[in-house]
Protein backbone atom coordinates (compact mmCIF):
# COMPACT_ATOMS: atom_id res chain seq x y z
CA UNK A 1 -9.34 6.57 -2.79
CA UNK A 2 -10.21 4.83 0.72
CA UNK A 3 -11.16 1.93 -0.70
CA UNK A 4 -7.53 1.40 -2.02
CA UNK A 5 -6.24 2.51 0.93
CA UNK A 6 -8.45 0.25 2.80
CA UNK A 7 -7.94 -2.78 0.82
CA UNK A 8 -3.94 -2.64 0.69
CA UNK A 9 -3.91 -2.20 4.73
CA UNK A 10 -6.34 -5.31 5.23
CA UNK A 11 -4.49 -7.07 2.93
CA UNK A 12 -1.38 -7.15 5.38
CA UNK A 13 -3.40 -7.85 7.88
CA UNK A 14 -4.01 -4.58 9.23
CA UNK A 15 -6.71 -3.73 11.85
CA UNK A 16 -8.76 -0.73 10.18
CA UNK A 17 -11.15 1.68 11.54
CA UNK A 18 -12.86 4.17 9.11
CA UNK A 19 -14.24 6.59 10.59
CA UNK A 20 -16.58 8.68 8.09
CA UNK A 21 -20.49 9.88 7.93
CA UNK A 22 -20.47 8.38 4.32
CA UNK A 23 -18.70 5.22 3.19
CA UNK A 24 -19.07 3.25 -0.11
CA UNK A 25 -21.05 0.21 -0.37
CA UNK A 26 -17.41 -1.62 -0.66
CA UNK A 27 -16.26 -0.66 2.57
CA UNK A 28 -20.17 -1.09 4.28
CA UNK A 29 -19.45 -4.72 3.19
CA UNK A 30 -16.42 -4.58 4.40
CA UNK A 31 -17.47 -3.15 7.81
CA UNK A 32 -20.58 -5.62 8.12
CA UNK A 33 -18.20 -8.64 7.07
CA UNK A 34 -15.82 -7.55 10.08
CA UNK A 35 -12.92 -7.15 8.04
CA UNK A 36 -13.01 -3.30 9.20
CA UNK A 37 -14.86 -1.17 11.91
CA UNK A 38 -16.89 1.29 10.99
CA UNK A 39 -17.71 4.71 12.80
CA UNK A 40 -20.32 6.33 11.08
CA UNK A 41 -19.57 9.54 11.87
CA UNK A 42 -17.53 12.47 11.38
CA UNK A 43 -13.83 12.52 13.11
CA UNK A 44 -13.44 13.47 16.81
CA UNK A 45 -10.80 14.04 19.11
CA UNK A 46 -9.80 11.16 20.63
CA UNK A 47 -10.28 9.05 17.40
CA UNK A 48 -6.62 8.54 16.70
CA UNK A 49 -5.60 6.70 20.39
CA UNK A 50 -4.07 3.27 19.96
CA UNK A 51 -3.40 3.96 16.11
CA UNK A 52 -0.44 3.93 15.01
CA UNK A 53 -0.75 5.00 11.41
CA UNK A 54 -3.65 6.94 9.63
CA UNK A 55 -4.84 8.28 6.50
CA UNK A 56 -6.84 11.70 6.11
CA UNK A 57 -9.37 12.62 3.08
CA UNK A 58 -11.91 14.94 5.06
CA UNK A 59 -11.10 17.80 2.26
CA UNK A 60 -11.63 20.13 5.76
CA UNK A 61 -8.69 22.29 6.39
CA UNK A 62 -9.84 22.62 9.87
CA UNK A 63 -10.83 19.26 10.61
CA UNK A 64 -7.34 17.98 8.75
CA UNK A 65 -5.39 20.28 11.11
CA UNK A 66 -7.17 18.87 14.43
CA UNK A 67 -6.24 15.38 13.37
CA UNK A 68 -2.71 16.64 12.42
CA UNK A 69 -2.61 18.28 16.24
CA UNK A 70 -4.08 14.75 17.68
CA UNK A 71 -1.09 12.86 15.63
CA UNK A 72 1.56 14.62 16.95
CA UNK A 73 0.28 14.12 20.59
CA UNK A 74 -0.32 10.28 19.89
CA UNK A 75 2.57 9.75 17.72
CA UNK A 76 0.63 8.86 15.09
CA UNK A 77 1.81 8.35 11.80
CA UNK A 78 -0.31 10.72 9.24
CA UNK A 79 -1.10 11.03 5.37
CA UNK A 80 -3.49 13.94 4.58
CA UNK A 81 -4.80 13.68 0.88
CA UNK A 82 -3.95 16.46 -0.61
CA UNK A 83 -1.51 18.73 2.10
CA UNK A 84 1.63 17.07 1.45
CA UNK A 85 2.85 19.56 3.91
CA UNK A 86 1.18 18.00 7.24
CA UNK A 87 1.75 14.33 5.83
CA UNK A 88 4.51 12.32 7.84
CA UNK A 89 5.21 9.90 4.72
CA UNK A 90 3.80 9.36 1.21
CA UNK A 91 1.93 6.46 0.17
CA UNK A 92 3.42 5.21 -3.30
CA UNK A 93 1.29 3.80 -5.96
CA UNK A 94 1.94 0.16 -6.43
CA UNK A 95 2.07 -2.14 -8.91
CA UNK A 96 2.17 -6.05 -7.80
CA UNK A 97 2.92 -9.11 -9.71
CA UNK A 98 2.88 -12.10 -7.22
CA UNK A 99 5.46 -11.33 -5.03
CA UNK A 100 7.11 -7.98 -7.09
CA UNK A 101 6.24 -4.59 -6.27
CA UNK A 102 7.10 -1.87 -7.95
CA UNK A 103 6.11 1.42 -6.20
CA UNK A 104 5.70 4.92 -7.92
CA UNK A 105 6.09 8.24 -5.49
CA UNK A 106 5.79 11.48 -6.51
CA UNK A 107 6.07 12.82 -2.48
CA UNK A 108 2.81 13.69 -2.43
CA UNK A 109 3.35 16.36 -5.42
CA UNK A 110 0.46 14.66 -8.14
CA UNK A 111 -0.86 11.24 -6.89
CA UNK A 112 -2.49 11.67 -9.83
CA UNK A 113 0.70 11.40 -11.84
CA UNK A 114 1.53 8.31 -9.94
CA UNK A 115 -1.75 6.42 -10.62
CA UNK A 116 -1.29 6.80 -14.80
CA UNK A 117 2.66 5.68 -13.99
CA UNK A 118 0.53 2.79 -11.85
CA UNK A 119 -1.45 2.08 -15.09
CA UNK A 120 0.79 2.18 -17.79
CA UNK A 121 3.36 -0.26 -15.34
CA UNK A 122 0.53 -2.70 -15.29
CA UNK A 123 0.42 -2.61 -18.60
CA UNK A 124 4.23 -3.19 -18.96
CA UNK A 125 4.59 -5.85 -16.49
CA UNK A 126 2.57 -8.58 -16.91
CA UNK A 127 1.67 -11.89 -14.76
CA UNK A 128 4.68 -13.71 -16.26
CA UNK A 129 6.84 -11.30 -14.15
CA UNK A 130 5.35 -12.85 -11.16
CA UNK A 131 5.73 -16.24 -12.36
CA UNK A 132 9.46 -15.85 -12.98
CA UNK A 133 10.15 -14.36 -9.69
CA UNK A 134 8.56 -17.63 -8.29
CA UNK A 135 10.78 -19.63 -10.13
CA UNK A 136 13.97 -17.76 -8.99
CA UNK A 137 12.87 -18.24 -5.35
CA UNK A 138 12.54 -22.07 -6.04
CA UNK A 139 15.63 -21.74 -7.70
CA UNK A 140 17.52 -20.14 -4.59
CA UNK A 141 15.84 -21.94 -2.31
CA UNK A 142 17.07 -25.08 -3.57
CA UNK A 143 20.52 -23.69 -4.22
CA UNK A 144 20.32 -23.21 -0.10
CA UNK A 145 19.51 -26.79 0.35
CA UNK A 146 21.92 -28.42 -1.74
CA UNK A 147 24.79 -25.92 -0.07
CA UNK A 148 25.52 -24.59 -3.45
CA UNK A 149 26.42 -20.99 -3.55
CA UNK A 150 24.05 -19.07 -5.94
CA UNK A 151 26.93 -17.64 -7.78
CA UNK A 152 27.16 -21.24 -9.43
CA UNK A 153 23.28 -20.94 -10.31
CA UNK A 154 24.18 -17.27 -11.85
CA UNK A 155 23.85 -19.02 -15.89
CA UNK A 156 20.35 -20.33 -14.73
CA UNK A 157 19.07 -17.22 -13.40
CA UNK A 158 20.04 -15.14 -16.33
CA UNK A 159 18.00 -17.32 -17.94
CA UNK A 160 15.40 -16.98 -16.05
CA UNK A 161 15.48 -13.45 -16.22
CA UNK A 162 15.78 -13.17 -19.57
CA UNK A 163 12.54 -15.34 -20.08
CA UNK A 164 10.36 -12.42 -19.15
CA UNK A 165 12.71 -9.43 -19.76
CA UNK A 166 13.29 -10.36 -23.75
């Protein structure tokens, strides 16, 4: 579960710490690469200053709670696996095709649920959805250029829509 959480937040160019006794060799690579900072080591107060978002997965009521307190101080955004009650927002499961996203919540009531959505979705939508979103931007952008309204490209992207959609 980190490691997805991880690799979405570096991919938007996120700075991450992780701060953990035990990572995965993933994330050790990822740490020794510099593409995260590691702190081998179990939370403490005082971890969460300067952050302004954060994910929890200690599985420690107690230890979940402290970093709940230190959020609220801070003003820290917060996700706690599993205690939807002391979460501040839910992170969806995402599916992405180039530049669509299609994100799956369940408010933190089965991420489990979400995941198999995330699967079967993956299934469903393909890399040609991608592809035809990349031609609609082409299309608008050059519908921008030319000063044309894209109501008068509206025939053309139908058609481009129904490419992937039939």
């Amino acid at each position: 579960m980190a490691e997805t959480k991880i690799a979405a937040l570096v991919g938007v160019g996120a700075r991450v710490t992780v701060v953990s006794p035990t990572v995965t060799r993933r994330i050790r690579q990822w740490a020794n690469a510099g593409r995260v900072r590691l702190k081998p080591r179990r939370y403490r107060a005082g971890d969460l200053r300067g952050t302004r978002l954060a994910y929890v997965a200690t599985g420690e009521a107690k230890t979940n709670r402290a970093v709940r307190e230190e959020a609220d101080v801070e003003g820290v955004w917060l996700n706690v696996a599993d205690e939807p009650a002391l979460c501040d927002f839910f992170a969806p499961a995402v599916v992405r095709r180039g530049k669509l996203a299609v994100a799956i919540s369940t408010s933190g009531a089965s991420p489990a649920f979400a995941a198999r959505l995330r699967r079967e979705l993956q299934r469903e939508f393909g890399p040609e959805y991608g592809r035809v979103l990349d031609k609609l931007a082409a299309l608008r952008a050059r519908c921008r250029a030319e000063g044309r309204p894209l109501a008068d490209a509206r025939e053309e992207i139908e058609r481009l829509i129904d490419e992937v959609l039939d």
